[in-house]
N, C-alpha and C. Protein backbone atom coordinates (compact mmCIF):
# COMPACT_ATOMS: atom_id res chain seq x y z
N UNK A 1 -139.37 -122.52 -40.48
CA UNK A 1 -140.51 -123.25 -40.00
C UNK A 1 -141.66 -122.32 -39.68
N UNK A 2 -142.05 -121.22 -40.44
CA UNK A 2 -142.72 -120.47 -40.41
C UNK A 2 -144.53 -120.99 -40.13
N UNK A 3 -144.83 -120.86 -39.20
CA UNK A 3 -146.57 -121.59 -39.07
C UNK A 3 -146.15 -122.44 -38.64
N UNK A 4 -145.13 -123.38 -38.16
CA UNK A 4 -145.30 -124.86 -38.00
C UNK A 4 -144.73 -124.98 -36.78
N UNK A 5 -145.17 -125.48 -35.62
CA UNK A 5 -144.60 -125.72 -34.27
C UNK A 5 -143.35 -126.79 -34.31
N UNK A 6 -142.15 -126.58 -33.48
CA UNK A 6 -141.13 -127.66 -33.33
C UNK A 6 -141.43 -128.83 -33.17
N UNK A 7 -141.27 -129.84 -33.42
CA UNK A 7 -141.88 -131.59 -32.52
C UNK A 7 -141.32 -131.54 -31.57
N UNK A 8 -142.16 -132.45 -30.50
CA UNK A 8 -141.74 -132.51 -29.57
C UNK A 8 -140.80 -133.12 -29.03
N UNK A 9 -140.27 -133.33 -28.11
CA UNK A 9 -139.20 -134.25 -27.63
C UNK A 9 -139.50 -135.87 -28.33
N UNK A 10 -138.77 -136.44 -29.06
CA UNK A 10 -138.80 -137.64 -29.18
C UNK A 10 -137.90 -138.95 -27.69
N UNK A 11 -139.28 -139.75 -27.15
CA UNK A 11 -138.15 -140.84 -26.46
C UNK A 11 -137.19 -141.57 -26.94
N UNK A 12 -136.21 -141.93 -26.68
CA UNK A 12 -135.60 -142.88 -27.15
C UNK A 12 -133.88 -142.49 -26.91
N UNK A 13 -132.75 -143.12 -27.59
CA UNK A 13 -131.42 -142.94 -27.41
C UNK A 13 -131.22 -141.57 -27.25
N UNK A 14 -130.31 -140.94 -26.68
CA UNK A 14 -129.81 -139.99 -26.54
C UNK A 14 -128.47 -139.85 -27.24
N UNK A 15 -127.58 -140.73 -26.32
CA UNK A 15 -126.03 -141.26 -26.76
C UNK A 15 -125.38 -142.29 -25.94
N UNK A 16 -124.46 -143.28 -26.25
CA UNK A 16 -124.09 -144.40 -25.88
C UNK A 16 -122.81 -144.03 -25.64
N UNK A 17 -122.10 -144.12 -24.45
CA UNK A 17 -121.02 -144.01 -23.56
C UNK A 17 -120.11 -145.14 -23.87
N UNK A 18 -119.00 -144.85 -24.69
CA UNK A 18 -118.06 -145.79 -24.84
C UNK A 18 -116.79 -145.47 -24.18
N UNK A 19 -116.05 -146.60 -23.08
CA UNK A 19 -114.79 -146.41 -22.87
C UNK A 19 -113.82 -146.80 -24.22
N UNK A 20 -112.84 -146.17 -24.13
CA UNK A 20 -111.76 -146.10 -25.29
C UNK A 20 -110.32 -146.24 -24.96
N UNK A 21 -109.32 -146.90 -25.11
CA UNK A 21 -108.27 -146.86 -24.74
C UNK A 21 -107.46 -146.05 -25.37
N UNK A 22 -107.61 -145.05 -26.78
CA UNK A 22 -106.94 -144.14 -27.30
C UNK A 22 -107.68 -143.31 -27.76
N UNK A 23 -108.28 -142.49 -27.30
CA UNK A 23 -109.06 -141.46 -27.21
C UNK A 23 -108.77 -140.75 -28.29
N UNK A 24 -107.49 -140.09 -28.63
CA UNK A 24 -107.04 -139.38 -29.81
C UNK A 24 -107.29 -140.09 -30.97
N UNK A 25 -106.77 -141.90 -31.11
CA UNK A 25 -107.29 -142.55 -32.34
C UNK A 25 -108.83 -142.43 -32.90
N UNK A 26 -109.20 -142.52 -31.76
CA UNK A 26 -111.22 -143.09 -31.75
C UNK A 26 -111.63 -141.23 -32.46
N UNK A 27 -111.23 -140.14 -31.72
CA UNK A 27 -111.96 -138.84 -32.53
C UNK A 27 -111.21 -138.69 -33.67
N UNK A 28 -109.98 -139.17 -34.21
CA UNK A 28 -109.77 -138.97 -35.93
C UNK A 28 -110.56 -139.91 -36.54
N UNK A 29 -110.70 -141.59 -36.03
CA UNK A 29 -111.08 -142.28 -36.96
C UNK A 29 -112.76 -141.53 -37.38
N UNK A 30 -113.87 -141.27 -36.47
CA UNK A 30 -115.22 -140.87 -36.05
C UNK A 30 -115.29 -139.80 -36.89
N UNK A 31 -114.14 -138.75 -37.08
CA UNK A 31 -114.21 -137.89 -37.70
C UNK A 31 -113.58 -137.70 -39.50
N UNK A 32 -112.83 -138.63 -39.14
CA UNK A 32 -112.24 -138.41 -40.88
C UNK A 32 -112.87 -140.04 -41.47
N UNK A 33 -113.36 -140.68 -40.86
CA UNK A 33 -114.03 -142.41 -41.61
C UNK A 33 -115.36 -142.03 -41.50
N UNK A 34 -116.40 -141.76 -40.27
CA UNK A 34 -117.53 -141.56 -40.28
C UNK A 34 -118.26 -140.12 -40.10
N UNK A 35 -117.50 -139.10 -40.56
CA UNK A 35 -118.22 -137.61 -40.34
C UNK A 35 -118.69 -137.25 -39.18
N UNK A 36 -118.25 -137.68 -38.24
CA UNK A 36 -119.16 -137.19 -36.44
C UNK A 36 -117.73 -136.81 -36.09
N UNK A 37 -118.01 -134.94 -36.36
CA UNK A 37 -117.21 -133.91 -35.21
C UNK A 37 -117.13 -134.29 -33.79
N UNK A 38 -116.85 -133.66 -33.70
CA UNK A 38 -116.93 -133.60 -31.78
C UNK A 38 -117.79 -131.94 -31.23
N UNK A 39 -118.75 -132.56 -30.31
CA UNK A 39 -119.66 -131.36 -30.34
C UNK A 39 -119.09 -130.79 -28.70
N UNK A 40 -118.62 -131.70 -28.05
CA UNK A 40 -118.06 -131.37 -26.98
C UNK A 40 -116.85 -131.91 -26.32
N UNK A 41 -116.44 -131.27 -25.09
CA UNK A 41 -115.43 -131.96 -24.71
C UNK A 41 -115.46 -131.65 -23.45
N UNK A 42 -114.83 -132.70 -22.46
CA UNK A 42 -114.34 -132.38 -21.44
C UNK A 42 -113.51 -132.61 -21.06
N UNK A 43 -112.58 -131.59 -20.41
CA UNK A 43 -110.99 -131.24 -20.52
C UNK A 43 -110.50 -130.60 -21.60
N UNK A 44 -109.22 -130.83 -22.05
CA UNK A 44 -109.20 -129.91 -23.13
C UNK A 44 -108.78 -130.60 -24.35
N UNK A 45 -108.85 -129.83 -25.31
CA UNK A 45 -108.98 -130.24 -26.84
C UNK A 45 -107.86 -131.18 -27.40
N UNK A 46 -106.35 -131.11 -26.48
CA UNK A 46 -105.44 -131.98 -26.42
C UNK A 46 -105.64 -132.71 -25.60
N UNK A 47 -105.95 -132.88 -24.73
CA UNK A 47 -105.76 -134.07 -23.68
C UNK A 47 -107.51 -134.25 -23.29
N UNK A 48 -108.22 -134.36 -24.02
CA UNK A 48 -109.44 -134.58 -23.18
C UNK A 48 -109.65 -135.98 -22.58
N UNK A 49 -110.78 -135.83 -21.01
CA UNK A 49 -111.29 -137.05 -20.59
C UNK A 49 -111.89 -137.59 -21.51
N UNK A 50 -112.97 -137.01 -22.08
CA UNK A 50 -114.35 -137.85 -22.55
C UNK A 50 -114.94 -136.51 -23.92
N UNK A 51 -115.41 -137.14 -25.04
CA UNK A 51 -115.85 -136.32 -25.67
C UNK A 51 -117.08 -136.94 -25.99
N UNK A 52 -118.06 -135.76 -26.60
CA UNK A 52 -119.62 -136.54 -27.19
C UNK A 52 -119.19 -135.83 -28.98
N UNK A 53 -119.90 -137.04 -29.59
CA UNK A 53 -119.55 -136.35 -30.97
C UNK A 53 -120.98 -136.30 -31.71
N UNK A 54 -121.27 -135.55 -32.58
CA UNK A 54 -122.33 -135.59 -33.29
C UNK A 54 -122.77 -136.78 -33.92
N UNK A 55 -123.64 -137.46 -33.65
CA UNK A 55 -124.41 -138.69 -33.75
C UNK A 55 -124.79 -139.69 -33.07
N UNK A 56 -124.82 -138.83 -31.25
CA UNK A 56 -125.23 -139.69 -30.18
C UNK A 56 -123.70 -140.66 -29.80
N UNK A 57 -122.55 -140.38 -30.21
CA UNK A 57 -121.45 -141.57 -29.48
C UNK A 57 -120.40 -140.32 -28.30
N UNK A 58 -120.61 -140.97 -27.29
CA UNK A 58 -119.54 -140.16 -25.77
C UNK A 58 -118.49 -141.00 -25.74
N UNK A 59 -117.19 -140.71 -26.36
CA UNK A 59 -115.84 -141.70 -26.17
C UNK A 59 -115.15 -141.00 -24.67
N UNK A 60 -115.32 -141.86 -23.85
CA UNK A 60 -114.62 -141.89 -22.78
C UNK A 60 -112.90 -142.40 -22.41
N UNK A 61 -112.02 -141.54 -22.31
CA UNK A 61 -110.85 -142.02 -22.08
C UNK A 61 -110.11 -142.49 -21.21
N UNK A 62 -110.48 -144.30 -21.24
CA UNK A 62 -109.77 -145.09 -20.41
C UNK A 62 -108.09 -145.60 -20.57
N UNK A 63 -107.24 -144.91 -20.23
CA UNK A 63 -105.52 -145.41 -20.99
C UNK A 63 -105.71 -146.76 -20.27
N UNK A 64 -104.42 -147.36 -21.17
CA UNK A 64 -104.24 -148.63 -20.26
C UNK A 64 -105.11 -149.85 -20.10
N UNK A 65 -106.04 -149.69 -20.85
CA UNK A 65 -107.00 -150.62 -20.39
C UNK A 65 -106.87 -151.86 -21.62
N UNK A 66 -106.91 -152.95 -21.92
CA UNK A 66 -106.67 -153.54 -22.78
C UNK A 66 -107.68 -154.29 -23.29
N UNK A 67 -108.14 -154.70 -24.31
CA UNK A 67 -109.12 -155.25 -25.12
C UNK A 67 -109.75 -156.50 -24.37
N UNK A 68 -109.04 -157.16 -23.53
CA UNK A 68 -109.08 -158.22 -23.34
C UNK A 68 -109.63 -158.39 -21.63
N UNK A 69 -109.47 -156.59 -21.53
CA UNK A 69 -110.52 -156.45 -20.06
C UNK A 69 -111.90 -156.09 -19.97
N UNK A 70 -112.41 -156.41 -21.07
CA UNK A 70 -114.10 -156.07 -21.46
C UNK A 70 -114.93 -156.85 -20.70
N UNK A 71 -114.50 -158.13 -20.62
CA UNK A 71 -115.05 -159.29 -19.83
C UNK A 71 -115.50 -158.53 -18.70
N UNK A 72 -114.75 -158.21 -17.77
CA UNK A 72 -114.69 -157.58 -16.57
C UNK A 72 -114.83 -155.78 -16.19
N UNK A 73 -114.67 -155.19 -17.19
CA UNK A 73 -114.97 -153.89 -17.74
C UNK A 73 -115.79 -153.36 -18.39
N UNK A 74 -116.75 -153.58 -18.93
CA UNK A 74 -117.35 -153.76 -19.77
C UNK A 74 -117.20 -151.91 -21.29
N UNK A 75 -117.35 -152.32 -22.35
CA UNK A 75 -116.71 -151.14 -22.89
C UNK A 75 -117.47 -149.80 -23.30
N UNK A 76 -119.27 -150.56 -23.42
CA UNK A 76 -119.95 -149.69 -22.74
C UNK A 76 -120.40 -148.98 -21.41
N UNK A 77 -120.05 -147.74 -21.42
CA UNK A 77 -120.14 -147.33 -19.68
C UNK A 77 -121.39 -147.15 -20.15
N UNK A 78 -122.62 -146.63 -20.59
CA UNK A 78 -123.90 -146.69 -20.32
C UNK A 78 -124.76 -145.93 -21.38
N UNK A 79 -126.07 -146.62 -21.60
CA UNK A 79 -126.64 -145.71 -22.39
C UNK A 79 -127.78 -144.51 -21.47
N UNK A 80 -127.86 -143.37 -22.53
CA UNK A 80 -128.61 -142.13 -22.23
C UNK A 80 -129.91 -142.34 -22.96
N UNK A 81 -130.73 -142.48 -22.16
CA UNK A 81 -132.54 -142.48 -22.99
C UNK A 81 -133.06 -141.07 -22.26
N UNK A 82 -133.70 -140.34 -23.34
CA UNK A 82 -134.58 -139.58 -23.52
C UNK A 82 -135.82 -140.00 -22.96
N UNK A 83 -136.95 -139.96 -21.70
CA UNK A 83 -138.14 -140.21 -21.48
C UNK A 83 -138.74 -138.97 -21.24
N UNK A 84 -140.37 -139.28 -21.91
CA UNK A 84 -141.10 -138.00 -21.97
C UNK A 84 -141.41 -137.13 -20.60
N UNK A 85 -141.42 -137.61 -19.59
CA UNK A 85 -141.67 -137.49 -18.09
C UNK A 85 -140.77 -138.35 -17.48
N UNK A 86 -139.44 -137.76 -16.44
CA UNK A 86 -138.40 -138.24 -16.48
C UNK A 86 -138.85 -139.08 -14.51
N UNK A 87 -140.03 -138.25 -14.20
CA UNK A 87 -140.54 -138.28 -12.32
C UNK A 87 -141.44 -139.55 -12.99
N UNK A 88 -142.16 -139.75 -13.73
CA UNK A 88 -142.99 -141.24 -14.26
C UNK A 88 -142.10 -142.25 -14.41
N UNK A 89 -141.49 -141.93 -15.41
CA UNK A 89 -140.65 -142.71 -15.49
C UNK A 89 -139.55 -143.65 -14.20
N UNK A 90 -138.96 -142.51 -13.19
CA UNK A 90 -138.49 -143.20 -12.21
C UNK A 90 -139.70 -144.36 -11.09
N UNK A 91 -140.72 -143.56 -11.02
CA UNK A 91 -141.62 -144.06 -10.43
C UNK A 91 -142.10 -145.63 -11.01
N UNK A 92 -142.20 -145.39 -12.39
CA UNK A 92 -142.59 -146.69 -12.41
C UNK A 92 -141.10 -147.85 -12.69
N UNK A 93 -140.45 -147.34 -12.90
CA UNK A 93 -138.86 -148.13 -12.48
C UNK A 93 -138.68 -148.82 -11.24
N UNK A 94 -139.34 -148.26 -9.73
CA UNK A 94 -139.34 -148.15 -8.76
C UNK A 94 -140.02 -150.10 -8.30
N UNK A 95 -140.90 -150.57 -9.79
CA UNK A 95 -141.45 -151.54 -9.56
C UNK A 95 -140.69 -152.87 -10.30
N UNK A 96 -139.70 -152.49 -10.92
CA UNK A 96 -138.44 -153.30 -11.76
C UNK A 96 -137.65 -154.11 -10.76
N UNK A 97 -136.97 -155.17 -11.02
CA UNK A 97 -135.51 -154.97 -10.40
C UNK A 97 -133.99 -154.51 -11.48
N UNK A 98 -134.06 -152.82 -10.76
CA UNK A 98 -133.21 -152.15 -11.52
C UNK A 98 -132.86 -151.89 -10.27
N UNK A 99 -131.41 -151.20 -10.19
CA UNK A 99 -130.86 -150.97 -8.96
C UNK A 99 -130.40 -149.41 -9.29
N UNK A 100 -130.61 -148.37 -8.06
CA UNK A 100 -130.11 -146.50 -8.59
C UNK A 100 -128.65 -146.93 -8.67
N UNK A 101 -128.02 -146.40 -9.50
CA UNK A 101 -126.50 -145.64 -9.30
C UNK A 101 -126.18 -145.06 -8.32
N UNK A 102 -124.95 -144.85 -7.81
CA UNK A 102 -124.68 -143.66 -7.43
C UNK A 102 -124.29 -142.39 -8.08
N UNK A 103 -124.35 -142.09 -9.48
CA UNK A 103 -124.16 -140.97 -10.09
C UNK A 103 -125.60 -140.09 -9.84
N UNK A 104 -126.72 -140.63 -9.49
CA UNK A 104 -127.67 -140.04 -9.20
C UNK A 104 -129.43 -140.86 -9.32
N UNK A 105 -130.15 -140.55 -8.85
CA UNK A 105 -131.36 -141.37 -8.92
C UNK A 105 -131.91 -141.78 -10.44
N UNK A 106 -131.38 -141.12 -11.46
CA UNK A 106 -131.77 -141.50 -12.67
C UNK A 106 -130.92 -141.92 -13.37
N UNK A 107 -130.14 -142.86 -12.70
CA UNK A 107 -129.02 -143.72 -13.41
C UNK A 107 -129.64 -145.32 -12.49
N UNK A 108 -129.83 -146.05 -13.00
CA UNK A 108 -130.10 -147.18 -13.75
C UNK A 108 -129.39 -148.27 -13.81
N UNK A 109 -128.94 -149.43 -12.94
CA UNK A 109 -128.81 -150.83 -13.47
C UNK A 109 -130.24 -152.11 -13.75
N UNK A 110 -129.80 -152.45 -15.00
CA UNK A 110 -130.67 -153.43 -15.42
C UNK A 110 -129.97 -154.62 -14.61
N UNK A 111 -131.06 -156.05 -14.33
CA UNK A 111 -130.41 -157.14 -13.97
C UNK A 111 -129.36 -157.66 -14.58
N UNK A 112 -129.45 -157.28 -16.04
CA UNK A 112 -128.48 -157.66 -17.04
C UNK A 112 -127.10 -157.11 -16.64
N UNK A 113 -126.76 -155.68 -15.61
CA UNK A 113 -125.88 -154.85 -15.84
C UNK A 113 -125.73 -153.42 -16.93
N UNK A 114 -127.25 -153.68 -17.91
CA UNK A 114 -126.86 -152.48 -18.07
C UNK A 114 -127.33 -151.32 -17.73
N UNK A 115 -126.39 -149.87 -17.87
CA UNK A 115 -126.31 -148.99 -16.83
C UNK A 115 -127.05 -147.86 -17.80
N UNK A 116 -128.09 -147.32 -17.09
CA UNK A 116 -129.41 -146.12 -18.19
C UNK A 116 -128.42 -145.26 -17.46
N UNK A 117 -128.86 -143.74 -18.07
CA UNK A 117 -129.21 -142.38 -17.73
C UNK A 117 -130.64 -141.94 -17.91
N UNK A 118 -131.42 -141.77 -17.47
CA UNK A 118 -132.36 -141.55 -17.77
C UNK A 118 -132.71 -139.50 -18.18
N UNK A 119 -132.79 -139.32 -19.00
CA UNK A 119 -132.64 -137.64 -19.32
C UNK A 119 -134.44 -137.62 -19.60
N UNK A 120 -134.68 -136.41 -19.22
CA UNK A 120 -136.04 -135.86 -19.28
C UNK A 120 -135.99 -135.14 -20.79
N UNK A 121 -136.94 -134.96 -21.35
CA UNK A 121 -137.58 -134.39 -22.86
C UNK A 121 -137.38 -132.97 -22.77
């Protein structure tokens, strides 16, 4: 990129937080059906909690949980948006009815239930 400046932060998705009831199934299928490695992990490479894979998807590992508890569970734990100014952004949130998390002031319920992260650019 010789002469040419990086772009800037684009707003928008980051990655979408899915609970999973077989964690090991969900990173072969992601990886050998749709080409998204795993770019991270947490815990370890056999037994992980939660992984993010290349193309914005975080499979979270819920055992035990059964298909039929979504109703009440819901199977997205939350999406991650990118905003260009992350202190504007809360501020004007401040005039919504969105309710903070407790994971931190830039986590997010919509009336609907659904749950932001809000990540800065």
């Amino acid at each position: 990129m010789l002469g040419k400046t990086a772009p800037a932060c684009q707003p928008g998705v980051d990655h979408v937080a899915v609970r999973v009831a077989d964690i090991g199934w969900h990173i072969r299928f992601f990886q050998e059906v749709l080409d998204m490695p795993v770019r991270e992990v947490d815990g370890s490479r056999e037994a992980p909690r939660q992984v993010w894979l290349q193309g914005g998807i975080q499979l979270i590992d819920t055992p035990g949980v059964a298909a039929e508890d979504a109703r009440t569970r819901p199977w997205i734990a939350h999406v991650a948006i990118r905003v260009r100014d992350l202190e504007t952004a809360l501020a004007r949130a401040a005039d919504w009815a969105v309710t903070v998390l407790p994971q931190g002031p830039n986590w997010l319920r919509t009336p609907d239930g659904i749950a932001l992260e809000l990540l800065d650019c």
